[in-house]
N, C-alpha and C. Protein backbone atom coordinates (compact mmCIF):
# COMPACT_ATOMS: atom_id res chain seq x y z
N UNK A 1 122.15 91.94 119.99
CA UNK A 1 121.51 92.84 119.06
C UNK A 1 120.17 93.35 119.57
N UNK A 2 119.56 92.91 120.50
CA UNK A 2 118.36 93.54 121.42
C UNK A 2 117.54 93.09 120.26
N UNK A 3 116.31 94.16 120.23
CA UNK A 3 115.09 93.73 119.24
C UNK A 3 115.67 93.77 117.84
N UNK A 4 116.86 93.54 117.13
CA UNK A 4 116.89 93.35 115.98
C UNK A 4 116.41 92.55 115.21
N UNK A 5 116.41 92.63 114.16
CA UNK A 5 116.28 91.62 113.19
C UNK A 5 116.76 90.50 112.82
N UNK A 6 117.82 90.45 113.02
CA UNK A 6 118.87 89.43 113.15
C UNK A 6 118.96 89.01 114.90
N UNK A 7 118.62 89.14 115.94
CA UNK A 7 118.69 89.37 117.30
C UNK A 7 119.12 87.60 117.37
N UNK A 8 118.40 86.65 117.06
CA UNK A 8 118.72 85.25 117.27
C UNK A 8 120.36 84.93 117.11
N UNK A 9 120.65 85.24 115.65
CA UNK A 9 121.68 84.61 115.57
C UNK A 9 122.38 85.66 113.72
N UNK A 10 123.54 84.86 113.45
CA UNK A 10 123.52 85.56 112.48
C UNK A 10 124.76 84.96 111.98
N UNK A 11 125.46 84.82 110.54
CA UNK A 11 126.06 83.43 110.11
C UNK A 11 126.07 84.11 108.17
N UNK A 12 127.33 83.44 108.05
CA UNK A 12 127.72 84.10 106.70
C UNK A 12 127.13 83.44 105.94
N UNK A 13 127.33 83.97 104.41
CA UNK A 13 126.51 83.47 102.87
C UNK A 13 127.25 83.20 102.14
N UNK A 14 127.49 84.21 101.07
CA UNK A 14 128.36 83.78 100.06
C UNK A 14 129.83 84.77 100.34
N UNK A 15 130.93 84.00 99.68
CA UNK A 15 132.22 84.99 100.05
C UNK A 15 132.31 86.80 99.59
N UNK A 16 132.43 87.21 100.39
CA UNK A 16 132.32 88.55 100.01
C UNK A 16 132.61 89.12 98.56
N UNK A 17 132.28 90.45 97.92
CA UNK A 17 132.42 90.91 96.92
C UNK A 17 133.29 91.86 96.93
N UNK A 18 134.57 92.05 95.83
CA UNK A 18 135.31 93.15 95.86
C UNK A 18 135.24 94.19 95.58
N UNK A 19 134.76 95.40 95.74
CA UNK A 19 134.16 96.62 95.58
C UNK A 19 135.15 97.85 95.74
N UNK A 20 135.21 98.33 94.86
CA UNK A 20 136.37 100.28 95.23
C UNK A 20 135.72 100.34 96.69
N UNK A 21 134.60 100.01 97.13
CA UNK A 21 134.30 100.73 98.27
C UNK A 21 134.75 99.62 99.34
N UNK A 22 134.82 98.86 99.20
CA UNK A 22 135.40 97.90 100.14
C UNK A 22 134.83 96.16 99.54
N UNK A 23 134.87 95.45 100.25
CA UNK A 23 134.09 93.97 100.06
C UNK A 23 132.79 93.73 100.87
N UNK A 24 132.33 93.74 99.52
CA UNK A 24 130.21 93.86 99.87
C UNK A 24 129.92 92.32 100.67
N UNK A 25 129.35 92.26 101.78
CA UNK A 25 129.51 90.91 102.28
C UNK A 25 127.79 90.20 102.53
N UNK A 26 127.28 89.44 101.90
CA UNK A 26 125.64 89.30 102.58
C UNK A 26 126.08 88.51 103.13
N UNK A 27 125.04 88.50 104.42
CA UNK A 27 124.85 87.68 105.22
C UNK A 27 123.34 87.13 105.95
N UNK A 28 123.26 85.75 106.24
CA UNK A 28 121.99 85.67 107.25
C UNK A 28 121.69 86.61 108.42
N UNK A 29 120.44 86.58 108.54
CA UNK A 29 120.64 86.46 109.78
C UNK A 29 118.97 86.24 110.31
N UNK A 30 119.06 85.91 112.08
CA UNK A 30 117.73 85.28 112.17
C UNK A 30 116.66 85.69 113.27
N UNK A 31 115.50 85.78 113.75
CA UNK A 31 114.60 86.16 114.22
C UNK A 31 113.34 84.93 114.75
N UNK A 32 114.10 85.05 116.13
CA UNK A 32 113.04 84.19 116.75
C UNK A 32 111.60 84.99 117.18
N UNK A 33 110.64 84.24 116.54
CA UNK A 33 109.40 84.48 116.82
C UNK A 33 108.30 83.73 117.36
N UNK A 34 107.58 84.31 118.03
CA UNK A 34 106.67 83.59 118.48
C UNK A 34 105.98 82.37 117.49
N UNK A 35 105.85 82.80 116.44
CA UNK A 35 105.38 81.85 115.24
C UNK A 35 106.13 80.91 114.48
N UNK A 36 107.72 80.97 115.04
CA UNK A 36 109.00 80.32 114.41
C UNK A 36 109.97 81.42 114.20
N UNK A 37 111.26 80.73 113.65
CA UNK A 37 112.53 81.56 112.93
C UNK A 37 112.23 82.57 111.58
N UNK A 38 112.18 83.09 111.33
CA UNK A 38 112.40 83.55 110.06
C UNK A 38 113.94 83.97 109.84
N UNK A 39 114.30 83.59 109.05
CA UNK A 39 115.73 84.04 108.52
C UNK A 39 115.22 85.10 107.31
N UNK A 40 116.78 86.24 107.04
CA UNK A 40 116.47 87.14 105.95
C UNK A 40 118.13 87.67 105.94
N UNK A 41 118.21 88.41 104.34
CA UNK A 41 119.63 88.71 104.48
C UNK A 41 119.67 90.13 104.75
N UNK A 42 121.02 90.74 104.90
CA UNK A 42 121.51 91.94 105.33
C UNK A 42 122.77 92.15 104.83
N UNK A 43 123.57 93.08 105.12
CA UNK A 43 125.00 93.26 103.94
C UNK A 43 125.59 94.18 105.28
N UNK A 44 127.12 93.68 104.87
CA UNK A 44 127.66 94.25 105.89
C UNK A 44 129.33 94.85 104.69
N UNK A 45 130.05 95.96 105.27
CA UNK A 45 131.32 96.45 104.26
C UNK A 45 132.19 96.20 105.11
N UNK A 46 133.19 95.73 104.59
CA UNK A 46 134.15 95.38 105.20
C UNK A 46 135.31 96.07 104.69
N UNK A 47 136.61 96.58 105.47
CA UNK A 47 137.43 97.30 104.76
C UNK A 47 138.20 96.58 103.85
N UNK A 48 138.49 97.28 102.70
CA UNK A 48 139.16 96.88 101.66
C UNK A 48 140.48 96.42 102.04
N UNK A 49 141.52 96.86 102.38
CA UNK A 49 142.42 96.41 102.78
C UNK A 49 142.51 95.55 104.31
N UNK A 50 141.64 95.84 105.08
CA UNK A 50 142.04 95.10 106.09
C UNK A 50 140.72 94.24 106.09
N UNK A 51 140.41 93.36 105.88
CA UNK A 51 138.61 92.66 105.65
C UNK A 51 138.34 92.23 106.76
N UNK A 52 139.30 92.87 107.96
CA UNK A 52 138.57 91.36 109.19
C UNK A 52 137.88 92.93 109.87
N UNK A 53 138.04 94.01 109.11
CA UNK A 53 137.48 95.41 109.87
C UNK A 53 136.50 95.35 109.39
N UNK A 54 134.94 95.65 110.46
CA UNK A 54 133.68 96.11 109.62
C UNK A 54 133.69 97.49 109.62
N UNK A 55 133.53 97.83 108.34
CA UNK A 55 133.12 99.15 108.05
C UNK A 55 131.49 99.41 108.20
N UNK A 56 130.56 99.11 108.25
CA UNK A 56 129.50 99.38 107.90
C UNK A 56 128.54 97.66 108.15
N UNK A 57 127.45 98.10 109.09
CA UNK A 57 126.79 96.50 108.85
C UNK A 57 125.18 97.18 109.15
N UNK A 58 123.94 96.56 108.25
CA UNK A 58 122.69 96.77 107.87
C UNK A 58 121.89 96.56 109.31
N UNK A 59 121.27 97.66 109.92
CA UNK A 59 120.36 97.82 110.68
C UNK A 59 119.10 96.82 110.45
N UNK A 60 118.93 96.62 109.66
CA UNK A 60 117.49 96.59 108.68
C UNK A 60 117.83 95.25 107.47
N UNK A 61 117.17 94.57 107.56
CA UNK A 61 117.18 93.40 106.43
C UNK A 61 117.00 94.23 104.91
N UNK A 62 117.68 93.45 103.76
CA UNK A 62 117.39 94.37 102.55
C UNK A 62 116.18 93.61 102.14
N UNK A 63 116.39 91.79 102.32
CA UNK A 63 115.02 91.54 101.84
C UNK A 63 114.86 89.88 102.63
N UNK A 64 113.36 89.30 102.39
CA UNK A 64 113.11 88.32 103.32
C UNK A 64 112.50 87.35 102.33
N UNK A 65 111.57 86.66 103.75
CA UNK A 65 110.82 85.28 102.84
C UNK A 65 109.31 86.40 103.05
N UNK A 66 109.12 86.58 101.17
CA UNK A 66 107.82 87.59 101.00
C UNK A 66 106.77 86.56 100.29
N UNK A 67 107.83 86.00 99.05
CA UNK A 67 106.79 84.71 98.26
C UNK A 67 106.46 84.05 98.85
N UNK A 68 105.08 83.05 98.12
CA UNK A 68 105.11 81.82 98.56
C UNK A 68 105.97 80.60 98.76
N UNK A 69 106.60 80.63 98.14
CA UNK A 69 108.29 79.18 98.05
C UNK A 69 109.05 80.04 98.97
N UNK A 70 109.29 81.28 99.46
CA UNK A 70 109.91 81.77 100.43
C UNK A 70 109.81 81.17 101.81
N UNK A 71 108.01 81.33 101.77
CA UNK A 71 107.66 81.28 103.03
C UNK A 71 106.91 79.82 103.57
N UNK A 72 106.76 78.97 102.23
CA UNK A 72 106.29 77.77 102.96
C UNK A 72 107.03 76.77 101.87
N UNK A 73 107.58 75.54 102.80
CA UNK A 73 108.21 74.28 102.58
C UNK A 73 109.02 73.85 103.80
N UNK A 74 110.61 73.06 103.00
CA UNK A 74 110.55 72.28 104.30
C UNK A 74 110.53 72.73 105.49
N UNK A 75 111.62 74.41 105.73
CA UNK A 75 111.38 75.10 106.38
C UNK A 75 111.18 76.31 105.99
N UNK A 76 109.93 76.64 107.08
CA UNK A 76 109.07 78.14 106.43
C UNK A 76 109.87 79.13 106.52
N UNK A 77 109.78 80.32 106.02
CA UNK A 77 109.98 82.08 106.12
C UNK A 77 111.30 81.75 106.32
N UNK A 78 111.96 81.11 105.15
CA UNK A 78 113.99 81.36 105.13
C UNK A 78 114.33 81.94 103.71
N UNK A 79 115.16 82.80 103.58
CA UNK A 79 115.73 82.87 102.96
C UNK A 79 117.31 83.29 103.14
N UNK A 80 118.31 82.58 102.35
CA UNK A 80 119.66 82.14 102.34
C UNK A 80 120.27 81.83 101.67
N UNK A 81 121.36 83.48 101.72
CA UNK A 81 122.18 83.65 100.37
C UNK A 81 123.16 82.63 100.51
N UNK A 82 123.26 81.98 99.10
CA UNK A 82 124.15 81.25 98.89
C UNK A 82 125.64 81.21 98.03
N UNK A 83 125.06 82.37 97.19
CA UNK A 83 126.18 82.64 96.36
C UNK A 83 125.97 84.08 95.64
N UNK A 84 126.74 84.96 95.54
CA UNK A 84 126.96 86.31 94.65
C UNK A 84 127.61 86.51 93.73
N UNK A 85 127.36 87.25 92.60
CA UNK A 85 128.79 87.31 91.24
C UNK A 85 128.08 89.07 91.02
N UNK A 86 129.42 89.47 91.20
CA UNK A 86 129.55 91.08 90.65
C UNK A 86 129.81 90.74 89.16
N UNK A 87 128.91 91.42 87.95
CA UNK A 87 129.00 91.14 86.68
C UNK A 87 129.97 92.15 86.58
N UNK A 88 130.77 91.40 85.04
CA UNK A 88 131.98 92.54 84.56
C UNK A 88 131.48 93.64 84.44
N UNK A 89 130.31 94.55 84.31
CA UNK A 89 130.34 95.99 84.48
C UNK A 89 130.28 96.66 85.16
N UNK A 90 130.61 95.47 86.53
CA UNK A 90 130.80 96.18 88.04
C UNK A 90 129.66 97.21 88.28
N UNK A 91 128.62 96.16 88.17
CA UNK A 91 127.27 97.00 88.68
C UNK A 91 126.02 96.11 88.95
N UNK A 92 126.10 95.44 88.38
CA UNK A 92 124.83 94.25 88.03
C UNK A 92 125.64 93.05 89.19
N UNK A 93 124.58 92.35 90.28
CA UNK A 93 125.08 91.84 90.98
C UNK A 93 124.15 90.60 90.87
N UNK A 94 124.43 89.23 90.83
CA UNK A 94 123.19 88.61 91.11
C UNK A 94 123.36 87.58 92.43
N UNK A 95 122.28 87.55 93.02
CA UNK A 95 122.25 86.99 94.00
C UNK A 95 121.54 85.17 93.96
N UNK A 96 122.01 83.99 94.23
CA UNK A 96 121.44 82.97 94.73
C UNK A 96 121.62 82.95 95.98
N UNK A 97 120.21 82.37 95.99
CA UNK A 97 119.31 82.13 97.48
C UNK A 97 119.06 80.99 97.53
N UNK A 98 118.60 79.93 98.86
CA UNK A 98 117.70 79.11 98.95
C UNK A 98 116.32 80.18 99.68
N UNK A 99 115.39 79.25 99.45
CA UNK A 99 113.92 79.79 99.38
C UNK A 99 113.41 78.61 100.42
N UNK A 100 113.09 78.28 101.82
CA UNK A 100 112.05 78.12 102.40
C UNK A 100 112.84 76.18 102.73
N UNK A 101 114.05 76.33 102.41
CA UNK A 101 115.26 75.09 102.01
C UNK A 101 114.20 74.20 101.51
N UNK A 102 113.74 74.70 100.27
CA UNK A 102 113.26 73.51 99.09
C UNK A 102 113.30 74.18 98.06
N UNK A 103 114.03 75.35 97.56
CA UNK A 103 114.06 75.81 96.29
C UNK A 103 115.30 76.83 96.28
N UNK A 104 115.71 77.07 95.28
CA UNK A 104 117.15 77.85 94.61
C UNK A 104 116.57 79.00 93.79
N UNK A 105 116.46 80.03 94.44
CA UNK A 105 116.43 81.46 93.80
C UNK A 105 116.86 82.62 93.12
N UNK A 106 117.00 82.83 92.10
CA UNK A 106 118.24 84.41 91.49
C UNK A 106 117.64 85.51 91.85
N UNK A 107 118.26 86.28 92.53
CA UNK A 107 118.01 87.80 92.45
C UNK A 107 119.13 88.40 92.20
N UNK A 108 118.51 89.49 90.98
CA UNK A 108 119.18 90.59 90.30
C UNK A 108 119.51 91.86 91.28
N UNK A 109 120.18 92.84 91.49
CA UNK A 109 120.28 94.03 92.31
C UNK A 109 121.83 95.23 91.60
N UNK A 110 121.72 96.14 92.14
CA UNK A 110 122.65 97.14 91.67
C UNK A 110 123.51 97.33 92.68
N UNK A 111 125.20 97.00 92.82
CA UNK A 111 125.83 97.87 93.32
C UNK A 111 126.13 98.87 93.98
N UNK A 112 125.54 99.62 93.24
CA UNK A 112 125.01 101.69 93.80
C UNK A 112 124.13 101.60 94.60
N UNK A 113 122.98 100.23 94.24
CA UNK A 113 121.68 100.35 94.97
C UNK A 113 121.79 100.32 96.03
N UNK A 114 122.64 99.16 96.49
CA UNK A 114 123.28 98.55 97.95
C UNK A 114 123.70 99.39 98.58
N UNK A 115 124.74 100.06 97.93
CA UNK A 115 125.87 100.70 98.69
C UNK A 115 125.12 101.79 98.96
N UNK A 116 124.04 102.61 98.44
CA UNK A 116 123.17 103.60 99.39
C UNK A 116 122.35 103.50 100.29
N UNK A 117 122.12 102.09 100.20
CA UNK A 117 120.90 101.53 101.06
C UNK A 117 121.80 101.50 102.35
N UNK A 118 122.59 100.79 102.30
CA UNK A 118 123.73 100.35 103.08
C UNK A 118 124.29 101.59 104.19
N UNK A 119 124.42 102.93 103.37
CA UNK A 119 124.50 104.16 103.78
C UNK A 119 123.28 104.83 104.52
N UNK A 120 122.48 104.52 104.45
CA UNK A 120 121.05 105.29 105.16
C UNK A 120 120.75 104.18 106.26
N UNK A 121 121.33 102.66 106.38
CA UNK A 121 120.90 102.01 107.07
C UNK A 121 121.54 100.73 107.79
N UNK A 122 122.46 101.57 108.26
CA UNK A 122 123.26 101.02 108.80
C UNK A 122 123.96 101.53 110.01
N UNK A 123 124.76 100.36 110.87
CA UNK A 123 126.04 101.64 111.82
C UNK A 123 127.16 101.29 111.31
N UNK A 124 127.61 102.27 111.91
CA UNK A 124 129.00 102.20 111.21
C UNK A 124 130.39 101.21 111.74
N UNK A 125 130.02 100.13 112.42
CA UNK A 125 130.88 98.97 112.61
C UNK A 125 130.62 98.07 113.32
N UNK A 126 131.42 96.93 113.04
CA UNK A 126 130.15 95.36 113.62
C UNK A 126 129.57 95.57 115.00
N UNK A 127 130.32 95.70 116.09
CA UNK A 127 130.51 95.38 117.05
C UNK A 127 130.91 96.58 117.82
N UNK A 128 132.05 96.89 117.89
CA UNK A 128 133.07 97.54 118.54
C UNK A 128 134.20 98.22 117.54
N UNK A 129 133.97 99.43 117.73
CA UNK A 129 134.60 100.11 116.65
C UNK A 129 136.47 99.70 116.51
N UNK A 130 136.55 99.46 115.65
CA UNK A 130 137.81 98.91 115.51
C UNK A 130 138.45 97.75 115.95
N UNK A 131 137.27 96.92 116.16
CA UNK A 131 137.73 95.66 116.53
C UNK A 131 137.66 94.52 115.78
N UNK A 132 138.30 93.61 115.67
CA UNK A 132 138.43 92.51 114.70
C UNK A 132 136.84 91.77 114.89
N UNK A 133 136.66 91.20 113.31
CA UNK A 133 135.11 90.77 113.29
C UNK A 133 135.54 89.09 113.63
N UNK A 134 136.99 88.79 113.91
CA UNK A 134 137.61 87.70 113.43
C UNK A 134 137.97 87.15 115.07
N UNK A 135 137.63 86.14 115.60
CA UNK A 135 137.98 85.51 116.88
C UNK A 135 139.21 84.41 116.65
């Protein structure tokens, strides 16, 4: 991944989400720094019918370790999705996190929100276009 954001390493979260637009997937990913790791998540689409295809994976982290419980405990500047639920009005998404691996976090987010963000900031497939994300 060269100077990315994720450039260290990068490692799944919670099981993907089923979406008309495909299955919304967060994921880690991590950044070695001179000052330590920071981990942060990113979202990647996967095709609806075939899921081992990436459609779409995040240039750009959507969000990191910004708080304080984010950024200091056992280990500093992590954050790591742990679990997602698309609410029945198929819009409202909430996210658990661990925070800094000494605390359990909810974040709220939109569907639409993602999936545009996702669109302005992203490429358009994992790796190699049309190639299995699956070894």
């Amino acid at each position: 991944q060269g100077a990315w954001w994720d450039a260290s390493r990068v490692g799944l979260a919670s099981p993907p989400l089923e979406t008309p637009h495909g299955w919304l997937m967060f994921y880690h990913g991590v950044k070695d720094t001179p000052g330590g790791c920071i981990y942060r998540v990113g979202l990647a689409l996967l095709d609806l019918n075939e899921p081992w295809r990436c459609v779409r994976r995040s240039t750009e982290w959507i969000f990191g370790p910004v708080m304080e419980y984010e950024r200091v405990g056992d280990v500093a500047s992590v954050v790591f999705p742990c679990g997602s639920i698309l609410e029945p009005d198929g819009e409202t998404i909430r996210v658990y996190y661990g925070a800094a691996d000494t605390t359990i976090c909810l974040a709220y987010t939109r569907l639409s929100q993602l999936l545009d963000w996702l669109e302005e900031h992203s490429v358009s497939s994992c790796d190699i276009p049309g190639e299995s994300i699956i070894t």
